[in-house]
Protein backbone atom coordinates (compact mmCIF):
# COMPACT_ATOMS: atom_id res chain seq x y z
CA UNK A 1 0.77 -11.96 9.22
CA UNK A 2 2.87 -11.14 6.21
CA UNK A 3 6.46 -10.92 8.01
CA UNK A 4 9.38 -12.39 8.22
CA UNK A 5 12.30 -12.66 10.79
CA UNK A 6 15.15 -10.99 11.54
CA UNK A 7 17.27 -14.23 11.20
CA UNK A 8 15.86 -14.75 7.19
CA UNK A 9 16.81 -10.66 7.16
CA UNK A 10 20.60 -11.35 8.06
CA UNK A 11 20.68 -14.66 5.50
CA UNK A 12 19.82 -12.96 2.63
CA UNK A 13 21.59 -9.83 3.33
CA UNK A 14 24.64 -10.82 5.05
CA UNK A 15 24.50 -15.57 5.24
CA UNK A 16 24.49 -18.17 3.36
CA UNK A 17 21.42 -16.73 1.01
CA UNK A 18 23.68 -13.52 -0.11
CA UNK A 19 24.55 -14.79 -2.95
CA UNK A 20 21.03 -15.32 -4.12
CA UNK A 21 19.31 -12.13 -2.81
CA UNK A 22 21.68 -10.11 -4.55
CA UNK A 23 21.02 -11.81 -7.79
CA UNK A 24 17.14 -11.08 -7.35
CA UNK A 25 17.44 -7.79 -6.47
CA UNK A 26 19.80 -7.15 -9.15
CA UNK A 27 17.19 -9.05 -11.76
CA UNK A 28 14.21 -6.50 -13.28
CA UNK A 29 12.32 -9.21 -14.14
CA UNK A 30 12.01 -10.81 -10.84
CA UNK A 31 9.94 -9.25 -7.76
CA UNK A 32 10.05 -10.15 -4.74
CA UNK A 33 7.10 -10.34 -2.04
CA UNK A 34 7.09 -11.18 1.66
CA UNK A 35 4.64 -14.04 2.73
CA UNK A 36 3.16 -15.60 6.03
CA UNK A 37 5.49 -17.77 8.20
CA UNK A 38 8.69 -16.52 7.20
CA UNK A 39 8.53 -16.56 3.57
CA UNK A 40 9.67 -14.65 0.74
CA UNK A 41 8.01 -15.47 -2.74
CA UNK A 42 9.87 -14.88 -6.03
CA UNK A 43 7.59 -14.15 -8.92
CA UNK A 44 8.74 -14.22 -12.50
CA UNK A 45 5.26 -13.02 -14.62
CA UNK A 46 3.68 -13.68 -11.85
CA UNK A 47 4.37 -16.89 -11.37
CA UNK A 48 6.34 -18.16 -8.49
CA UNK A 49 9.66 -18.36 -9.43
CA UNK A 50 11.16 -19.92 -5.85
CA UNK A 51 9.98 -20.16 -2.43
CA UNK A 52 12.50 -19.03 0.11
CA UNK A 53 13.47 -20.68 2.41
CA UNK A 54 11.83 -23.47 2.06
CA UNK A 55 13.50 -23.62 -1.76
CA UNK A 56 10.00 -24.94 -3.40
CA UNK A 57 8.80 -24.53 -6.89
CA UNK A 58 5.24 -25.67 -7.45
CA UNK A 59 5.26 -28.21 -10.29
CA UNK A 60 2.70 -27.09 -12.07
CA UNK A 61 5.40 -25.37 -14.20
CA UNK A 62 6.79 -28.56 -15.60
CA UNK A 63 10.15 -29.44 -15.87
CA UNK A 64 12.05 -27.13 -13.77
CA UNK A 65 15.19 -26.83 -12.43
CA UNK A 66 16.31 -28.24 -8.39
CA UNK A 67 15.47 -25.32 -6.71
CA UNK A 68 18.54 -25.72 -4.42
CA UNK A 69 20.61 -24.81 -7.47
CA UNK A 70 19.18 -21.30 -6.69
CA UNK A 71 21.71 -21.60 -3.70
CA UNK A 72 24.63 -22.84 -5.80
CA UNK A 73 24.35 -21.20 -8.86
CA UNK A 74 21.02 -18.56 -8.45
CA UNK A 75 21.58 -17.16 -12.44
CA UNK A 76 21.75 -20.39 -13.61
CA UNK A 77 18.53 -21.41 -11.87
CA UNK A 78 16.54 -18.23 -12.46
CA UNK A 79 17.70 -18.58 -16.69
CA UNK A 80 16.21 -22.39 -16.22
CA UNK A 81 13.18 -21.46 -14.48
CA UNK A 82 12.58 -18.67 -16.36
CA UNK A 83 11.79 -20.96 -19.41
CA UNK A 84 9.83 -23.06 -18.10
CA UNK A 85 7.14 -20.44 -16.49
CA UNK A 86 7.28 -19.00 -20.07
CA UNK A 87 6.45 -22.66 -21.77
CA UNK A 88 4.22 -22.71 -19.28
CA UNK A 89 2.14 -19.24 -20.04
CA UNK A 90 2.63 -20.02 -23.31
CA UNK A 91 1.11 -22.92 -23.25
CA UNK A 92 -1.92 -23.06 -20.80
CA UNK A 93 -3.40 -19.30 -20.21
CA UNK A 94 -2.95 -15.96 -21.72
CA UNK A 95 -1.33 -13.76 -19.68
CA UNK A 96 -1.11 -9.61 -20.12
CA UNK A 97 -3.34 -8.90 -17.19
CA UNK A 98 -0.87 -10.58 -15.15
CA UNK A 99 2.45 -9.21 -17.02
CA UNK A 100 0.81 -5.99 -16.24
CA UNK A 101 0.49 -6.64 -12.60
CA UNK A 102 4.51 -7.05 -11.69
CA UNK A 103 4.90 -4.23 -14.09
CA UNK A 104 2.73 -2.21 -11.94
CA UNK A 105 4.53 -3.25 -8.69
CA UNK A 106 7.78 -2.69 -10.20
CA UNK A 107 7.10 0.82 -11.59
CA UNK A 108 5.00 1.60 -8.30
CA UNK A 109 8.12 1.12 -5.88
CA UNK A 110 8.96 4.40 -4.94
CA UNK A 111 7.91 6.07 -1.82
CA UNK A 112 8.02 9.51 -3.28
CA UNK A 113 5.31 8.98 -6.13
CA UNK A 114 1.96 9.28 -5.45
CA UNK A 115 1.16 5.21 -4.83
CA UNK A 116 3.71 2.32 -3.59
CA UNK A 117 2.86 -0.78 -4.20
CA UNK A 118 4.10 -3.15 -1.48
CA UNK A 119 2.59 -6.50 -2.26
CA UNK A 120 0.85 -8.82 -5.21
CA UNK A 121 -1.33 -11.55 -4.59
CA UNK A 122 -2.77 -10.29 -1.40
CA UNK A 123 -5.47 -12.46 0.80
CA UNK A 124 -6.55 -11.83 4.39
CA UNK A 125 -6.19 -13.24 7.39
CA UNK A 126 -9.28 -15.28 8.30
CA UNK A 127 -7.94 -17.39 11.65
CA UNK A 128 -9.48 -15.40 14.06
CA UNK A 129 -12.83 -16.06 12.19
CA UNK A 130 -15.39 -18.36 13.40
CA UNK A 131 -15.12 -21.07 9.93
CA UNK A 132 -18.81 -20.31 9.51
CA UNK A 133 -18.59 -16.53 9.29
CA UNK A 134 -15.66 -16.95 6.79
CA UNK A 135 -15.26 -15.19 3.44
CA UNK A 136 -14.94 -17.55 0.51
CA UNK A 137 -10.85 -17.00 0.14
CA UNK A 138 -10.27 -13.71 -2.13
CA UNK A 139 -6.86 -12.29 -3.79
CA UNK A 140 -6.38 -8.55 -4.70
CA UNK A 141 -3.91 -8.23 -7.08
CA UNK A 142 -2.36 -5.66 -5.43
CA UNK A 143 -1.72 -4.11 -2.22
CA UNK A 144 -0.60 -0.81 -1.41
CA UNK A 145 -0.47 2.87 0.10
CA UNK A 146 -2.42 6.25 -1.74
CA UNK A 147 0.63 8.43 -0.35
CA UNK A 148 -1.06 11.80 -1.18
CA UNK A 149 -4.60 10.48 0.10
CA UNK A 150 -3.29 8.49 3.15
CA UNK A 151 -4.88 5.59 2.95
CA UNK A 152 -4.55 1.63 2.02
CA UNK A 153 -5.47 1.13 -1.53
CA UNK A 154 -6.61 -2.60 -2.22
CA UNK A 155 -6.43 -2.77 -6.26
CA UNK A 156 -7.76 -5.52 -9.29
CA UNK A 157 -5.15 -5.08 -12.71
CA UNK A 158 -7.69 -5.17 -15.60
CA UNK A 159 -6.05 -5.79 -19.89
CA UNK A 160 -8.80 -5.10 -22.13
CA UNK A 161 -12.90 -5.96 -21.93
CA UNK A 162 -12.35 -9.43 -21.84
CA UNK A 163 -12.29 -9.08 -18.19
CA UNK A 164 -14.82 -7.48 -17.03
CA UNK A 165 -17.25 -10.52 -17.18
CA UNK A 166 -17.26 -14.14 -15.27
CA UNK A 167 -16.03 -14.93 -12.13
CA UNK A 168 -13.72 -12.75 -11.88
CA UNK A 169 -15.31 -9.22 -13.27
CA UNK A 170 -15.81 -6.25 -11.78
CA UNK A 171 -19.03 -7.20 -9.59
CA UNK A 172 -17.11 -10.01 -8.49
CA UNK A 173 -14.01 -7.59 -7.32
CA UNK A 174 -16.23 -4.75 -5.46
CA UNK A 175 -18.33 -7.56 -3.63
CA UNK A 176 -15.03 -9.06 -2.67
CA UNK A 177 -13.90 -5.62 -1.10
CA UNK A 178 -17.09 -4.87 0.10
CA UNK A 179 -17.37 -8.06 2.17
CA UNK A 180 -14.01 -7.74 4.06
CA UNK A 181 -13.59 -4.03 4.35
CA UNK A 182 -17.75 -3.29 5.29
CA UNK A 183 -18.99 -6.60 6.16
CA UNK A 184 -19.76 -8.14 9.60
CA UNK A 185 -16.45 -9.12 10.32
CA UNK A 186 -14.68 -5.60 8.77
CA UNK A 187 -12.91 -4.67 12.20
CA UNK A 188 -10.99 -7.93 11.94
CA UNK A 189 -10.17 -7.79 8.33
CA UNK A 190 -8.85 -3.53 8.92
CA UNK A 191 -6.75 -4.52 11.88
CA UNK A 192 -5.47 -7.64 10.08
CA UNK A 193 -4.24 -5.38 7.23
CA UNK A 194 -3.34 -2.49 8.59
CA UNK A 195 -0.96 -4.84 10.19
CA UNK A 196 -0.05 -6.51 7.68
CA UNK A 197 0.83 -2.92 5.68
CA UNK A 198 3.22 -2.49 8.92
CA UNK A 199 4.95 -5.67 8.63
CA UNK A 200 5.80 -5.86 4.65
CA UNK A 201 6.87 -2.00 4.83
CA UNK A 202 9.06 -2.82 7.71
CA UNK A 203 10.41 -5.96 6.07
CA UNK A 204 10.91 -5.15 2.59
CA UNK A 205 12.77 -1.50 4.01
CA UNK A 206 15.23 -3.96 6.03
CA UNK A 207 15.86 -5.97 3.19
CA UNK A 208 16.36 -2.40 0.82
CA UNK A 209 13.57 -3.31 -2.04
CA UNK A 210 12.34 0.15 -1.08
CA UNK A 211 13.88 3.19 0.22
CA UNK A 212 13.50 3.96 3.86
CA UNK A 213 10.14 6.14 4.48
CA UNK A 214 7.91 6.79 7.53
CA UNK A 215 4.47 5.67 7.20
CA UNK A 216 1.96 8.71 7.68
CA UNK A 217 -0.59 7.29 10.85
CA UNK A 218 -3.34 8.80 9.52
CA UNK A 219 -3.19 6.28 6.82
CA UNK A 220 -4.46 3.94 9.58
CA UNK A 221 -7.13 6.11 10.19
CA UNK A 222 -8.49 6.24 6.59
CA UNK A 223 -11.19 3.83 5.27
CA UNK A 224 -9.18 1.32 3.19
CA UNK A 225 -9.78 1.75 -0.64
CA UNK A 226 -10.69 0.11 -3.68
CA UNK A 227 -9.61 0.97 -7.06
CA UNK A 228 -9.36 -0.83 -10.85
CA UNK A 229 -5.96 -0.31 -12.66
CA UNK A 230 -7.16 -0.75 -16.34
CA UNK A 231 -5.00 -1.33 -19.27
CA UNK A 232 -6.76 -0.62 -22.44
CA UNK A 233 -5.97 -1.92 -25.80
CA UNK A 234 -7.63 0.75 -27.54
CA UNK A 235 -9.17 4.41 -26.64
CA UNK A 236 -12.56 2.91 -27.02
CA UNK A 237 -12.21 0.50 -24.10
CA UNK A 238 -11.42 3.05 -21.33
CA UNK A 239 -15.03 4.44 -21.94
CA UNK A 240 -16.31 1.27 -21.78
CA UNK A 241 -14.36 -0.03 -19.30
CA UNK A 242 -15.67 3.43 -17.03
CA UNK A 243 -19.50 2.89 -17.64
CA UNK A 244 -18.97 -0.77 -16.50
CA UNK A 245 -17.46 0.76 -13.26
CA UNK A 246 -20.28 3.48 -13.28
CA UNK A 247 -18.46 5.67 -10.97
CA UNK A 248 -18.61 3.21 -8.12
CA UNK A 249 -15.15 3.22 -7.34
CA UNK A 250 -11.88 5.03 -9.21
CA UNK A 251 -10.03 3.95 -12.05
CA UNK A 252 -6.21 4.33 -13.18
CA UNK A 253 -5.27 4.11 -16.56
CA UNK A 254 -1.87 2.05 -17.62
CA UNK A 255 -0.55 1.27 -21.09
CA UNK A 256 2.73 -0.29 -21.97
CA UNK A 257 4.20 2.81 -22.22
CA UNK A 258 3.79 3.64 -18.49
CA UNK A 259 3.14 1.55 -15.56
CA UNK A 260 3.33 4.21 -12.82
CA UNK A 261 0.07 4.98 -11.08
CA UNK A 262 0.27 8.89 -11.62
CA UNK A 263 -2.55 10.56 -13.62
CA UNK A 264 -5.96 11.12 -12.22
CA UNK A 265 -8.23 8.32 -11.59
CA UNK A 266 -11.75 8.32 -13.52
């Protein structure tokens, strides 16, 4: 389960970690997302900036700072980290889909709008899942609550008709949703995340990166759903982006102008 304890609550918010959490919140370019045994993952472009508290950053970034200076000195670290994850996008894979992604979750924070976005990266629990009845391991880009609908929204970030084909295109995405929200083990998979939608509300409102709200039950008695956020780099795209879709589930338009989740899906 995404959660994590009361004790990590009080070290970042009151302990030794103050010092640090306040520098994170208080950084627009870093977002913050609660993991599975007690962990909090800091992404910077959607790359993980630190691991807390096990103060981790995978290497795979380079050269990068101790990560224990992010007790010490936390602006320092994040300005030293920072570069490296840039090098690093710069240098290996391109990178707008996922830019858009913590945009979205950034601009989608609010419980009074008509989404909030309460997690990135988001994979279900399989433990209680014979191995052999197991889904091949799947990540949603982005987790999060239709507040006017009342109902989980799973959600795939999509910049431009380059991605709509391979392994990860839009077959690939609906098969992946179908499979754990309407597949054999789908009562498993909708208690795992409707518990896991508890737990990260609950956490991330003790810890003040949203603003204190009451989760509507009925959103727990809602089918979960699936919907594309597509970024278009031209007018063009969104109808081609829609046929590709061909109505099977609903669309949001983004552009760099606006991240929030807000006009009418297609």
């Amino acid at each position: 389960m995404r959660k994590i304890s009361e004790d990590l609550i009080y070290r970042l918010i009151d302990g030794d970690l103050s010092a640090l959490f306040k520098c994170m919140k208080n950084d627009k370019s870093i977002h913050l997302e609660i993991r599975n045994k007690n962990n909090i993952h800091a992404y910077y472009r959607k790359g993980v900036a630190l691991e807390i508290p096990k103060f981790r950053v995978d290497d795979k970034y380079g050269e990068t700072p101790d990560p224990k200076l992010a007790k010490s000195n936390p602006e320092e670290y994040f300005e030293k980290v920072k570069i490296s994850i840039d090098n690093w996008i710069v240098a290996k894979i391109e990178r707008a889909e996922f830019d858009a992604q913590q945009n979205i979750a950034i601009s989608n924070s609010d419980p009074t709008k008509n989404h909030l976005i309460i997690d990135m990266e988001y994979c279900f629990e399989q433990h209680l899942i014979n191995k052999d009845a197991r889904q091949k391991r799947a990540k949603f880009d982005l987790l999060g609550i239709n507040l006017l609908e009342k109902k989980v929204s799973l959600f795939e970030v999509k910049n431009g008709l380059r991605s709509i084909g391979g392994n990860s295109g839009i077959d690939d995405h609906i098969n992946d949703f179908e499979n754990h929200i309407n597949g054999a083990n789908r009562e498993v998979f909708r208690r795992n995340l409707f518990e896991d939608v508890k737990s990260i509300v609950d956490g991330k409102i003790k810890l003040g990166l949203i603003d204190e709200f009451t989760v509507d039950p009925d959103v727990f008695l809602s089918n979960p759903e699936f919907v594309f956020i597509f970024q278009p780099n031209s007018e063009e795209q969104i109808k081609k982006f829609t046929n590709a879709v061909s109505g099977r589930y609903k669309t949001i338009i983004v552009s760099q102008n606006s991240y929030e989740l807000a006009g009418n899906p297609i």
